[in-house]
Each structure stands twice: as structure tokens, then as C-alpha cells.
C-alpha atoms as a PDB file:
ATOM      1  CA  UNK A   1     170.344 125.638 141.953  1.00  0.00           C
ATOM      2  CA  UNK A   2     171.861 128.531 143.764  1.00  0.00           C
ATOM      3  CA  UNK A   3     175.519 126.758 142.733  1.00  0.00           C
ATOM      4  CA  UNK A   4     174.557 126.546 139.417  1.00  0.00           C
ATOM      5  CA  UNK A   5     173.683 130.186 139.252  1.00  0.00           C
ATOM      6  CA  UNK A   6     176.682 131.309 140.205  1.00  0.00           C
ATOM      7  CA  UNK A   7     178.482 129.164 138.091  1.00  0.00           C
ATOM      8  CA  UNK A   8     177.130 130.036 134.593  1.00  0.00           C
ATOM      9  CA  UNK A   9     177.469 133.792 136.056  1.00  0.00           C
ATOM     10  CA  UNK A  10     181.277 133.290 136.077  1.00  0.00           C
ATOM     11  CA  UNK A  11     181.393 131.761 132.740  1.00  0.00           C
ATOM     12  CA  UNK A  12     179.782 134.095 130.762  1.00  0.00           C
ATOM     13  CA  UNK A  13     181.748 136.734 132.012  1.00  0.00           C
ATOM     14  CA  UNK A  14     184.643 135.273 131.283  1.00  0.00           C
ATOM     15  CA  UNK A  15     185.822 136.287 128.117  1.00  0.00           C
ATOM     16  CA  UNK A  16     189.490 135.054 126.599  1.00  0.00           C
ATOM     17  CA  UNK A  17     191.696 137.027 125.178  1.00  0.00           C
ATOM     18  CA  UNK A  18     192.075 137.702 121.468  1.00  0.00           C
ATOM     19  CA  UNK A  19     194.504 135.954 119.379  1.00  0.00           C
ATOM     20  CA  UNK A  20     198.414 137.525 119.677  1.00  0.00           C
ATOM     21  CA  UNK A  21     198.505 138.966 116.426  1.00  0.00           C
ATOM     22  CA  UNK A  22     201.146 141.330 115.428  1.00  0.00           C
ATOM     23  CA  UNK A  23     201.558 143.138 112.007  1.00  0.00           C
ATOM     24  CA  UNK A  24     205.303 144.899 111.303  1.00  0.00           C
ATOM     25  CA  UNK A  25     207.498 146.558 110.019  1.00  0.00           C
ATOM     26  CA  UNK A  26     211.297 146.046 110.308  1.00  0.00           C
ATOM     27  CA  UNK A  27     213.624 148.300 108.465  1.00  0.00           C
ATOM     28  CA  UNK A  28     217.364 148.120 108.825  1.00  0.00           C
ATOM     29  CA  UNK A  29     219.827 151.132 108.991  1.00  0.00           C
ATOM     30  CA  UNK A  30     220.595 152.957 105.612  1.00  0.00           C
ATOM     31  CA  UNK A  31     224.177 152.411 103.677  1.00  0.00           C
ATOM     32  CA  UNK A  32     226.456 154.878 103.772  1.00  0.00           C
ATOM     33  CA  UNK A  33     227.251 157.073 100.621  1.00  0.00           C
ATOM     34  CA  UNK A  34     230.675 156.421  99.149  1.00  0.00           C
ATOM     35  CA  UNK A  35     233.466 158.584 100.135  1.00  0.00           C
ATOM     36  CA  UNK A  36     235.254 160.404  97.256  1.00  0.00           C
ATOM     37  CA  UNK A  37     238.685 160.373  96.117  1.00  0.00           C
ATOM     38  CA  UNK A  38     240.017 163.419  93.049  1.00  0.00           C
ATOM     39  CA  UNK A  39     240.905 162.225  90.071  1.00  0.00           C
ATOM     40  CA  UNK A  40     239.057 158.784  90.884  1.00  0.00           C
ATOM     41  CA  UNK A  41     236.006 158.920  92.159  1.00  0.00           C
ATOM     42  CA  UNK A  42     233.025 161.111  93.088  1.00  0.00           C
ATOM     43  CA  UNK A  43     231.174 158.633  95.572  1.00  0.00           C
ATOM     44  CA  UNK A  44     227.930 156.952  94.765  1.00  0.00           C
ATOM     45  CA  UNK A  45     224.701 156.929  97.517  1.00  0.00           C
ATOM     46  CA  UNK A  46     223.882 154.347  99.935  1.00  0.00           C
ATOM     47  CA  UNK A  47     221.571 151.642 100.022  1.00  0.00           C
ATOM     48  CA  UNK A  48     218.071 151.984 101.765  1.00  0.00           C
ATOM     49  CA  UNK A  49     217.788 149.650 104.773  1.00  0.00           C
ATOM     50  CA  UNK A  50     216.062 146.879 103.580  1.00  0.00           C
ATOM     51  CA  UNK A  51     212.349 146.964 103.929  1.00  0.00           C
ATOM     52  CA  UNK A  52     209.736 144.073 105.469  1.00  0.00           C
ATOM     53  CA  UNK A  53     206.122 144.936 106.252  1.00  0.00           C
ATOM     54  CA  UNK A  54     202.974 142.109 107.176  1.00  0.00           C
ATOM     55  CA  UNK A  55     200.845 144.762 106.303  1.00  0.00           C
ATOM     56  CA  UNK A  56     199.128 144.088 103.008  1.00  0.00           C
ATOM     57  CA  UNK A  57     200.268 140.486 103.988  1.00  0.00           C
ATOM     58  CA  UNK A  58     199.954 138.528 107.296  1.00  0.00           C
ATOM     59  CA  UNK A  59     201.038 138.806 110.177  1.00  0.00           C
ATOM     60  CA  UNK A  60     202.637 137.173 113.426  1.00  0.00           C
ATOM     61  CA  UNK A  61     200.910 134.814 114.955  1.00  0.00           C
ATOM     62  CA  UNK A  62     202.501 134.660 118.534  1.00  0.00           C
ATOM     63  CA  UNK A  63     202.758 132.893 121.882  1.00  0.00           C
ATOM     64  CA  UNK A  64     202.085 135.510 125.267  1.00  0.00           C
ATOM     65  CA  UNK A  65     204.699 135.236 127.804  1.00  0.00           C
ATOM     66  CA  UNK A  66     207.456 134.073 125.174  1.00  0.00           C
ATOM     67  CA  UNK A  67     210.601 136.118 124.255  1.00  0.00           C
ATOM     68  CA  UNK A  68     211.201 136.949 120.683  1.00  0.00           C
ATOM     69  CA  UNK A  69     214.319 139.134 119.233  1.00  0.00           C
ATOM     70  CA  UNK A  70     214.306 142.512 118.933  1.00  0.00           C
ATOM     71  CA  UNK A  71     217.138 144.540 117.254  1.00  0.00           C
ATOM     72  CA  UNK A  72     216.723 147.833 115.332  1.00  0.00           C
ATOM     73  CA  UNK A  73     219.536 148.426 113.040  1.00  0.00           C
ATOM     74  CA  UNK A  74     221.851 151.705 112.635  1.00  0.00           C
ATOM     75  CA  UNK A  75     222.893 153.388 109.673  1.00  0.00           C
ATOM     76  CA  UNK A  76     226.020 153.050 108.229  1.00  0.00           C
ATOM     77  CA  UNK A  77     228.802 155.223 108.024  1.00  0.00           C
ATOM     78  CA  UNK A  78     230.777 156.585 104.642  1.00  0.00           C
ATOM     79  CA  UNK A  79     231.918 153.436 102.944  1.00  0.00           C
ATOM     80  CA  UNK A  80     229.959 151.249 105.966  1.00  0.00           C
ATOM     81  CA  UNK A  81     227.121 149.113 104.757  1.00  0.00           C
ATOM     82  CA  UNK A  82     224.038 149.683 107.515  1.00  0.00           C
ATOM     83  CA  UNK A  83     222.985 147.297 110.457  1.00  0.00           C
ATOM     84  CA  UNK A  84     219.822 144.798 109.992  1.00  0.00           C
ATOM     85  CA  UNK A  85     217.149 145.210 111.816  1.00  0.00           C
ATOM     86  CA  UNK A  86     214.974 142.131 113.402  1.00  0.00           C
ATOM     87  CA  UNK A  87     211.699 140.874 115.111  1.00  0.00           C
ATOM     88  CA  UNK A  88     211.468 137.792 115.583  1.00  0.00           C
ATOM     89  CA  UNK A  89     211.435 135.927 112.201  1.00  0.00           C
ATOM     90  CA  UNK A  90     211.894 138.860 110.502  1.00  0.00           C
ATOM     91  CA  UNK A  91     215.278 140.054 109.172  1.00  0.00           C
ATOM     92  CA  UNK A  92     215.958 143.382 107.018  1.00  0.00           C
ATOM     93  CA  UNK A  93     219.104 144.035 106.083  1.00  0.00           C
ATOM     94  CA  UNK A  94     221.298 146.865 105.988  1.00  0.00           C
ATOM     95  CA  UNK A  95     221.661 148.712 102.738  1.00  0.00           C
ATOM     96  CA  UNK A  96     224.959 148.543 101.051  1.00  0.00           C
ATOM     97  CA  UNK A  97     227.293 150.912 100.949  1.00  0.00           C
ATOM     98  CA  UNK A  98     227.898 153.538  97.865  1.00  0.00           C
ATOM     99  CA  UNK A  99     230.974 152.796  95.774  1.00  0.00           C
ATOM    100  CA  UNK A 100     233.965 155.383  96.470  1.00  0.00           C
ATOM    101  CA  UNK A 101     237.914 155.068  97.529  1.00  0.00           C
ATOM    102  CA  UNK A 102     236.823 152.372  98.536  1.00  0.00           C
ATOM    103  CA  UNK A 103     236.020 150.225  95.803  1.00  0.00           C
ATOM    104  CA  UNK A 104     233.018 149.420  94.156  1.00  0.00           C
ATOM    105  CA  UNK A 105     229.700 149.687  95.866  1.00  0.00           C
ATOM    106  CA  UNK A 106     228.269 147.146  98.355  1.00  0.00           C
ATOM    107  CA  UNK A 107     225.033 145.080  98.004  1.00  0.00           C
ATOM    108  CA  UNK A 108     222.508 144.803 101.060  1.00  0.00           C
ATOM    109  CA  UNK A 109     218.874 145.102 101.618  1.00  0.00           C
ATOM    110  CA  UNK A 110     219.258 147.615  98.424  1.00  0.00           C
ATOM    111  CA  UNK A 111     222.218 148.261  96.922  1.00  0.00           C
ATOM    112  CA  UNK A 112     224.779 150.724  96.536  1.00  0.00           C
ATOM    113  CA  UNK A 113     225.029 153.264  93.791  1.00  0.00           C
ATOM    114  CA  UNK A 114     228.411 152.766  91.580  1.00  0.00           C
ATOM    115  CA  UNK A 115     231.207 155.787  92.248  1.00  0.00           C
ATOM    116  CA  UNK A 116     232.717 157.660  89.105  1.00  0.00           C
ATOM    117  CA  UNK A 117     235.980 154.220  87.850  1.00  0.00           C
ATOM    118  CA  UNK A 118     234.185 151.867  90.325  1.00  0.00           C
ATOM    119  CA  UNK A 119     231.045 152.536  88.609  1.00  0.00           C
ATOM    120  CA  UNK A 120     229.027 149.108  88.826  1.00  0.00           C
ATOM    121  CA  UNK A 121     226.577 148.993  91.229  1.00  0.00           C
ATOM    122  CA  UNK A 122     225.293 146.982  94.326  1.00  0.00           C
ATOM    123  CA  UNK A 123     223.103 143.968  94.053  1.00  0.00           C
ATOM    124  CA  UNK A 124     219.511 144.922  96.302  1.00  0.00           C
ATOM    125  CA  UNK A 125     217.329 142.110  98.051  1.00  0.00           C
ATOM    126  CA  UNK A 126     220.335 140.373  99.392  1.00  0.00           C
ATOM    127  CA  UNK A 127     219.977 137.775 100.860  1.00  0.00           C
ATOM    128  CA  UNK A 128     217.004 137.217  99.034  1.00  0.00           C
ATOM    129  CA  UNK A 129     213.626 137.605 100.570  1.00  0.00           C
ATOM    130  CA  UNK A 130     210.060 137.289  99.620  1.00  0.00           C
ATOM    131  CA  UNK A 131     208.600 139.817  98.843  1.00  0.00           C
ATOM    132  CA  UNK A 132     211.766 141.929  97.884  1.00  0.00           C
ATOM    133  CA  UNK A 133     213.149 143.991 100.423  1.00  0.00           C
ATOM    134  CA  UNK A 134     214.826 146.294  98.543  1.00  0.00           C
ATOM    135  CA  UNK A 135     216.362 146.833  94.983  1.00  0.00           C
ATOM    136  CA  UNK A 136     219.891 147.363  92.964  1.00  0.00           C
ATOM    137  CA  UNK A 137     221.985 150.833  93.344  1.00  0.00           C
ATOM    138  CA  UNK A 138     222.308 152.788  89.701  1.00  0.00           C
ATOM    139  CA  UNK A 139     225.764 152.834  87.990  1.00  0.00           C
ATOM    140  CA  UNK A 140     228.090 155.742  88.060  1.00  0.00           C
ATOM    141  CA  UNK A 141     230.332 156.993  85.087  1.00  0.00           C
ATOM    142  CA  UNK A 142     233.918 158.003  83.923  1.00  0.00           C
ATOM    143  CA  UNK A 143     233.254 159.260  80.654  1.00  0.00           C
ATOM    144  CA  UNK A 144     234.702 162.845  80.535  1.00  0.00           C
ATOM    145  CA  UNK A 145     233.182 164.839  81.186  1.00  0.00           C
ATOM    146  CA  UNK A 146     230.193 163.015  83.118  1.00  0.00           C
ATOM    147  CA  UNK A 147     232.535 161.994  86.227  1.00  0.00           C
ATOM    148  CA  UNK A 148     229.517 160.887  88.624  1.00  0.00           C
ATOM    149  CA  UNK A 149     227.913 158.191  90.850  1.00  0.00           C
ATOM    150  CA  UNK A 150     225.046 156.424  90.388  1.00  0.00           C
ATOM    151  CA  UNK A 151     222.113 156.602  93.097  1.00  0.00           C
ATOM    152  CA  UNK A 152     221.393 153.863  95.972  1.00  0.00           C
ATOM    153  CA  UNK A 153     218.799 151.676  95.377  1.00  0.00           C
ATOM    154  CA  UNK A 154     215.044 152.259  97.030  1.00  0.00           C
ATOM    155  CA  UNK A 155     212.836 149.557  98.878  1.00  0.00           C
ATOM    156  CA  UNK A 156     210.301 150.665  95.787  1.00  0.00           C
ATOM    157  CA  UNK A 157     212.820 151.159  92.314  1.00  0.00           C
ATOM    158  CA  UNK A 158     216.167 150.679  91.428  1.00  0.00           C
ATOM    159  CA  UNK A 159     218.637 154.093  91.758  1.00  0.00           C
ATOM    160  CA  UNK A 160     218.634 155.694  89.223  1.00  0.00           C
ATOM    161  CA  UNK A 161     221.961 155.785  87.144  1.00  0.00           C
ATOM    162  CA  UNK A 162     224.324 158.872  86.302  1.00  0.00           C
ATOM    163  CA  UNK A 163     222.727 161.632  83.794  1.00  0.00           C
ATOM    164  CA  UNK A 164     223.859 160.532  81.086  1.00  0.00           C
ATOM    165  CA  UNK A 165     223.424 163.757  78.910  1.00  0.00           C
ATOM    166  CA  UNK A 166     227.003 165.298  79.002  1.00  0.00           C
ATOM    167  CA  UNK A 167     226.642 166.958  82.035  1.00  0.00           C
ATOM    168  CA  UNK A 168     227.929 164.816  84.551  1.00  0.00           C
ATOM    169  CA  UNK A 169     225.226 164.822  86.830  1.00  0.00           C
ATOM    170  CA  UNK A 170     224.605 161.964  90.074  1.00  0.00           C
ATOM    171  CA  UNK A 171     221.914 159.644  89.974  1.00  0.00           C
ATOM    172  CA  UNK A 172     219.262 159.852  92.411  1.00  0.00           C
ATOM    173  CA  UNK A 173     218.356 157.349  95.279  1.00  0.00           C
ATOM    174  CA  UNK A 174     215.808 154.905  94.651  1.00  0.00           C
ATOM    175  CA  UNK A 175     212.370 155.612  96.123  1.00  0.00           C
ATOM    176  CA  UNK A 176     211.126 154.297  99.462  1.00  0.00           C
ATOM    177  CA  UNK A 177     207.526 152.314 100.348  1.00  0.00           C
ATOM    178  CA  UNK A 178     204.809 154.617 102.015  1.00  0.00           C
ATOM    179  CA  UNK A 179     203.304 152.371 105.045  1.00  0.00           C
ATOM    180  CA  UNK A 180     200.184 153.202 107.395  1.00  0.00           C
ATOM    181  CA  UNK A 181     201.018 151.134 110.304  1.00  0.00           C
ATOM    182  CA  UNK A 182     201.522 154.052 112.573  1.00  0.00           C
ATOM    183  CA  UNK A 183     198.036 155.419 111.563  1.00  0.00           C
ATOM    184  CA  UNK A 184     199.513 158.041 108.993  1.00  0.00           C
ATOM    185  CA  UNK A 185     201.489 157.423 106.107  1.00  0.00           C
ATOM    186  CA  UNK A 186     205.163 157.523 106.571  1.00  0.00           C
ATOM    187  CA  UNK A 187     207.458 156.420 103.617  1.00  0.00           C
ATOM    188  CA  UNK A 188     210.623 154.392 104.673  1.00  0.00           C
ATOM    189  CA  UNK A 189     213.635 153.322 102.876  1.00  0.00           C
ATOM    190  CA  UNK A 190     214.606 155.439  99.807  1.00  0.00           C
ATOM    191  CA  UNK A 191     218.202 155.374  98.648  1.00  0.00           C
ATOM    192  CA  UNK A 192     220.839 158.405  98.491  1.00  0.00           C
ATOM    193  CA  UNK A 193     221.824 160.308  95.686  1.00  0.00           C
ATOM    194  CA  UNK A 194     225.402 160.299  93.591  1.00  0.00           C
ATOM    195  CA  UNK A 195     227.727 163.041  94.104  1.00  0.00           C
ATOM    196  CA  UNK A 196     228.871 164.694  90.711  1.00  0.00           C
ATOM    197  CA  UNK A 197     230.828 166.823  88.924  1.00  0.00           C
ATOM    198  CA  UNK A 198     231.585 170.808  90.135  1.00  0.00           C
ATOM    199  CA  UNK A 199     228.348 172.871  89.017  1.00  0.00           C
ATOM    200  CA  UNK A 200     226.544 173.321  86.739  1.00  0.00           C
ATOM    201  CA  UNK A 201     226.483 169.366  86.890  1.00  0.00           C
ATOM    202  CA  UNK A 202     224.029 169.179  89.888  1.00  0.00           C
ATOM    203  CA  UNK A 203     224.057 166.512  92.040  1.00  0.00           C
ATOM    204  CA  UNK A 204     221.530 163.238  92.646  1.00  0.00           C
ATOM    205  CA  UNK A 205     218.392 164.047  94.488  1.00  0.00           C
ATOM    206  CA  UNK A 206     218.084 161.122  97.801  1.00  0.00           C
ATOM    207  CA  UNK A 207     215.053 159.259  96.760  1.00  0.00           C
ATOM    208  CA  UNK A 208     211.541 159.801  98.773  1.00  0.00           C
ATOM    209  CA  UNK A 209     211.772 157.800 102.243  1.00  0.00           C
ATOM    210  CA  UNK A 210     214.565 159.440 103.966  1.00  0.00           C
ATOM    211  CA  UNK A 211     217.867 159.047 101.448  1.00  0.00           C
ATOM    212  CA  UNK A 212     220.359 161.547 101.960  1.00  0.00           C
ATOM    213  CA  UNK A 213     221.394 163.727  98.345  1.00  0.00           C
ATOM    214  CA  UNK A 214     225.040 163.445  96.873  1.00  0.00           C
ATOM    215  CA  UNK A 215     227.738 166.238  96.881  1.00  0.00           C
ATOM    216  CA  UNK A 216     228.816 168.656  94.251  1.00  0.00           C
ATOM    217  CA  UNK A 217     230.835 170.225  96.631  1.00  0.00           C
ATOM    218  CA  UNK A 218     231.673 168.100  99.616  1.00  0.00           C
ATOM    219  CA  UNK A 219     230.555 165.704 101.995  1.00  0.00           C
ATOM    220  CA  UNK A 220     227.120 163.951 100.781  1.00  0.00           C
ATOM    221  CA  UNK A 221     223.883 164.208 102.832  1.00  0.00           C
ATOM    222  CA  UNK A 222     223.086 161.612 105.732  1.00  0.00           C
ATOM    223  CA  UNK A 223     219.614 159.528 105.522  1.00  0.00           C
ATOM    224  CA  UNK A 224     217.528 160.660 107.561  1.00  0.00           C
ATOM    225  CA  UNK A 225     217.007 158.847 111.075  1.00  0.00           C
ATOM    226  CA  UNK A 226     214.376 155.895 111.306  1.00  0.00           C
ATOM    227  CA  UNK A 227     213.959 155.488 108.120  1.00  0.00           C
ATOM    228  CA  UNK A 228     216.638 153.215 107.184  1.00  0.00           C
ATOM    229  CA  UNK A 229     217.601 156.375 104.412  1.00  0.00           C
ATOM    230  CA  UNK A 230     220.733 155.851 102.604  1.00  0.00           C
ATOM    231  CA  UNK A 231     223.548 158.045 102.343  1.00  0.00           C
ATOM    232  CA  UNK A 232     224.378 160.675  99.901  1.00  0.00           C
ATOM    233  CA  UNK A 233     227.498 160.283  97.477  1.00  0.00           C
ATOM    234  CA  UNK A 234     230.628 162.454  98.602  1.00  0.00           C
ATOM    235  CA  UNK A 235     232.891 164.818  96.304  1.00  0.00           C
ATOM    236  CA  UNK A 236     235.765 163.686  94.568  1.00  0.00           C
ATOM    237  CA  UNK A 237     237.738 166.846  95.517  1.00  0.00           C
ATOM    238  CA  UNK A 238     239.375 166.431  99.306  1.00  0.00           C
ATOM    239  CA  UNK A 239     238.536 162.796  99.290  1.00  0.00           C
ATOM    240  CA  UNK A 240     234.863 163.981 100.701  1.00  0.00           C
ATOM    241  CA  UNK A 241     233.112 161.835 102.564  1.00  0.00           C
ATOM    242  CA  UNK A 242     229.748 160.151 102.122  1.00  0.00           C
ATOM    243  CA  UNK A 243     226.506 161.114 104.412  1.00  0.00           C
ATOM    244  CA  UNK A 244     226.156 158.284 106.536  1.00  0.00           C
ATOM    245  CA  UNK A 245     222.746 155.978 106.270  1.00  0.00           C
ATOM    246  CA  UNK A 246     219.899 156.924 108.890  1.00  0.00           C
ATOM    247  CA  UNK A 247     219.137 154.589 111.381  1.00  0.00           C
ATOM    248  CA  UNK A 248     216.016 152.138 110.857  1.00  0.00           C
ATOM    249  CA  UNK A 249     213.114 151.152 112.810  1.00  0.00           C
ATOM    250  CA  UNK A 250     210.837 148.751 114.101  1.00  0.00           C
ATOM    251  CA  UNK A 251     206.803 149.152 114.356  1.00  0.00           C
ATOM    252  CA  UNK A 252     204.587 146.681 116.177  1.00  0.00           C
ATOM    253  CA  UNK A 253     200.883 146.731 116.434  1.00  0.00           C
ATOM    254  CA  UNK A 254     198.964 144.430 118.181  1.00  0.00           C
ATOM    255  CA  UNK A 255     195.430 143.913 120.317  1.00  0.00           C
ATOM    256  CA  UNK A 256     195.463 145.976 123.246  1.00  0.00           C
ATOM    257  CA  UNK A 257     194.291 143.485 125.234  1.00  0.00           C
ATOM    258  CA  UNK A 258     198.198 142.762 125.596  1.00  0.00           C
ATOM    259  CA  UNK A 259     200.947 144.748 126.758  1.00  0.00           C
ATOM    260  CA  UNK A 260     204.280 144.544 125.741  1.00  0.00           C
ATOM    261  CA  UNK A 261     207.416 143.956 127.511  1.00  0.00           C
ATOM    262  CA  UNK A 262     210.868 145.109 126.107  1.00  0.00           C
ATOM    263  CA  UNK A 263     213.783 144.217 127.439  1.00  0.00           C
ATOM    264  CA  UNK A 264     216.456 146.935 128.958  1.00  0.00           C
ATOM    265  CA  UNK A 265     218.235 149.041 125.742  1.00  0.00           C
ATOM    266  CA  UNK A 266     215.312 149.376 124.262  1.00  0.00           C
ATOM    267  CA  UNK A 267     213.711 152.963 122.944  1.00  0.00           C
ATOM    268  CA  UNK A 268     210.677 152.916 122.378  1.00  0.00           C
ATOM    269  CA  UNK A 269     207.009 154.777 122.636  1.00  0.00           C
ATOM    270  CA  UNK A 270     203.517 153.101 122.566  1.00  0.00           C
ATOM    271  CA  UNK A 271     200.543 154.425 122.039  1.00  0.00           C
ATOM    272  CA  UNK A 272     196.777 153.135 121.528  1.00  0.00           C
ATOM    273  CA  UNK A 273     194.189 153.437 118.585  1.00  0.00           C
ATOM    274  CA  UNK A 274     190.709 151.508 117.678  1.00  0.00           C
ATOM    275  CA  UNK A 275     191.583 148.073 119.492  1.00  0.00           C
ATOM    276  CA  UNK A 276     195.192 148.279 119.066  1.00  0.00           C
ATOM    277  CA  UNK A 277     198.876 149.304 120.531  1.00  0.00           C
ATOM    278  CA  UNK A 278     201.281 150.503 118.469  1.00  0.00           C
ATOM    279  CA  UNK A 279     205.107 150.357 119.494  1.00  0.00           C
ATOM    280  CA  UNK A 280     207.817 152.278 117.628  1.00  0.00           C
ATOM    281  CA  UNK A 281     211.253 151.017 118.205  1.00  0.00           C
ATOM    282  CA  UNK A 282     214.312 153.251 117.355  1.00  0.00           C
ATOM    283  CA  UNK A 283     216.922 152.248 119.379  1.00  0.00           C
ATOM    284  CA  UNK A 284     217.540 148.601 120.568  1.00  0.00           C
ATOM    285  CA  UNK A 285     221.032 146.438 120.777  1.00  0.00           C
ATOM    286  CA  UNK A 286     221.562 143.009 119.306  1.00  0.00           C
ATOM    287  CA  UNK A 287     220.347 141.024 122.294  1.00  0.00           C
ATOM    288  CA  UNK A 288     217.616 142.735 123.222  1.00  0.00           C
ATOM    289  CA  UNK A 289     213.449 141.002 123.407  1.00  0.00           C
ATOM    290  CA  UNK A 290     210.312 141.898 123.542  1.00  0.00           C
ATOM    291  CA  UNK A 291     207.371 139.888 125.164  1.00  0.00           C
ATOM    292  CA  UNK A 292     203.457 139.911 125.856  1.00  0.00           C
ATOM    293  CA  UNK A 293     201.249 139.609 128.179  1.00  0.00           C
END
């Protein structure tokens, strides 16, 4: 009897452990803007990083104790697309570079804005991913006297193209997505703006989510880091160079019944809130893991 007592004591207060689920969101490093070259090109902005989120979706269902990839992505420089970013399943892409002296503009996780003669833009969502995880870059021009780039595309709209009005102005970057994972809305992922003509043209605005602006003057704007911002467009006059793409990031949130193990190259901060860890990756190398336990 005693035996039996002691038995169903230890059962019922046993209690497993919830299921490992864990919602995300992976975005890669931001595109750098184009660089500029005088008399044939004033650069166009970078790419956002692309852009992959469970929430509003579902997430991970995973296995304690098992290793799963971790990599978060860095921007890219002038004329460099940006790194991808990765959690397990989940790859975002780098955005594409801004077109510039160096040709026409790159496609990525969003795409490139088009420079001033290489004025077509870069192809967003690429490879393709479901949902999108990002959009195309906006076209530049070389119709005197609107010499300008075209903005990089945004995880949430297309860049915009050059004004088209007469006065040579830059298109701006794409917007980014606003996400709550954190516990406060952050938005991620907007693309940089296309340098332009001397003033009054102005310049292209970076779009909302951490894109950098475009150059009337000089050197374009860097995205702003982990965000997975792209770059802003540089002048035409002293071959400027683009703003480089900000770096992206990686957010985990889980029960906090588990704890987390990442592997060594790994930045990273955790904190708790109503049942759940949070982890916010900026920094992490190609090889590097995380696990639970």
C-alpha cells in the first residue's frame, strides 16, 4: 500500500516537458549600393537581406539535444551582394547588389536598384521561396537630364524607380516587414535608396527597415546593422562608392523550459518573457549550431 503511495506520488509530479517549438526569424545581410562612375553611372541601392519569419505562420518543430545550423549573414560591401543568413531549414538570402561601374544590379533575397546606363534592375525572392522573401530593385535612368538609380527592393514592396519628373532624382529603397518576435515591433529589411544627380535633384530616401539613402554628393549611406538594410546608391562624380548593406540577424523564441546551446562564434543575448526565451543572434560564422536542452 505504502509502495503504491509512493509511487503515484512520483508520477504525478512528474510533469514532461513542452513540445520544442521555435518561431523565427532569419534575415540575411543587406546588398551593397552600387558604386558610381562620372559620365556613366550614379549607383543604384542595395537589396534588403532577404526576409523569413514563422510568425503569422508555423513554426519549428524540433528534436532537444540535436544540432541544427546557425549562420547570421553580413552585409555586403559597394558592388558586393550580402551574406544569407540560416537556422536550420531556413535560408534568407543576401540582397543583391545596386547596379554601378560595375554593371547592372544583382538579384538576391531583394534585388538591386538599376544605376544611371545599367539601369535595369535586380530580380527579388531569388531563389524563390514561399512566402516571398523579398522583392525586385526599381530601375534607374539616362535620360538627360534625370541621370539616377533606381532604389533596392524591400522585404514588403518593390524599390521604387528613378523620379521620373525631369529632375533626376534616385528612387527610394523598398520598405521592410515590421515583426514582434522580440516583444516590440522592429521593422527589418528595407532596401537603399539611388544616388542622383548634383542638387536640386535630391537623392532616394532608404526604405523603412534599416536601408541606407543614395548620394547626391558622394559615397551612399550603409544599412543599418541587424537589419539586413541595403545600401545606399553612390555618386557618379569620383567614382563614389556605395554604403555597404547592414548585417542581418537571427531571432529564436522558444519554451523556457529549454535552454539553448550555441556553439563557439556565436553573439548572442537571451532573455525571458511570459513562458518563453528569446535569443537574438548578430554575429555567427558559417559552421556554427545551436542546440536544446
Amino acid at each position: 500500500m505504502i509502495g503504491n503511495i509512493i509511487a503515484g506520488s512520483l508520477s504525478s509530479a512528474f510533469t514532461a516537458p513542452p513540445a520544442l517549438t521555435v518561431d523565427y526569424l532569419v534575415v540575411a545581410g543587406g546588398g551593397g549600393g552600387g558604386q558610381g562612375a562620372l559620365g556613366a553611372s550614379n549607383g543604384g541601392g542595395g537589396g534588403a537581406g532577404g526576409y523569413r519569419t514563422s510568425i503569422g505562420g508555423s513554426a519549428l518543430s524540433l528534436t532537444a539535444s540535436t544540432n541544427y545550423t546557425l549562420s547570421c549573414g553580413g552585409g555586403g560591401a559597394s558592388n558586393t551582394n550580402g551574406s544569407n543568413s540560416v537556422f536550420s531549414t531556413i535560408t534568407s538570402n543576401g540582397g543583391g547588389y545596386g547596379g554601378g561601374n560595375a554593371g547592372y544590379a544583382a538579384s538576391g533575397g531583394s534585388g538591386g536598384g538599376g544605376a544611371r546606363i545599367y539601369n535595369t534592375a535586380g530580380n527579388g525572392n531569388t531563389p524563390s521561396t514561399s512566402p516571398s522573401q523579398g522583392n525586385a530593385g526599381g530601375i534607374g535612368t539616362d535620360n538627360a537630364p534625370s541621370f539616377a538609380g533606381g532604389g533596392g527592393g524591400g522585404s514588403s514592396t518593390t524599390g521604387y524607380p528613378f523620379d521620373n519628373s525631369g529632375n533626376g532624382s534616385g528612387g527610394n529603397g523598398g520598405s521592410g516587414t515590421a515583426n514582434s518576435i522580440t516583444g516590440s515591433s522592429v521593422t527589418y529589411a528595407g532596401g537603399g535608396g539611388g544616388s542622383s544627380t548634383s542638387a536640386p535633384s535630391t537623392p532616394g530616401s532608404g526604405g523603412s527597415g534599416g536601408g541606407g539613402a543614395g548620394s547626391n554628393t558622394g559615397v551612399g549611406v550603409a544599412g543599418t546593422v541587424n537589419t539586413g538594410g541595403g545600401g545606399g546608391g553612390g555618386y557618379q562624380v569620383g567614382s563614389s562608392a556605395g554604403g555597404a548593406g547592414g548585417s542581418g540577424v537571427v531571432v529564436l523564441k522558444y519554451p523556457d523550459a529549454y535552454t539553448a546551446t550555441f556553439s563557439g562564434g556565436v553573439t548572442q543575448s537571451t532573455t525571458s518573457s511570459s513562458g518563453y526565451k528569446i535569443s537574438i543572434v548578430t554575429a555567427a560564422g558559417v559552421s556554427d549550431t545551436v542546440s536544446w536542452a
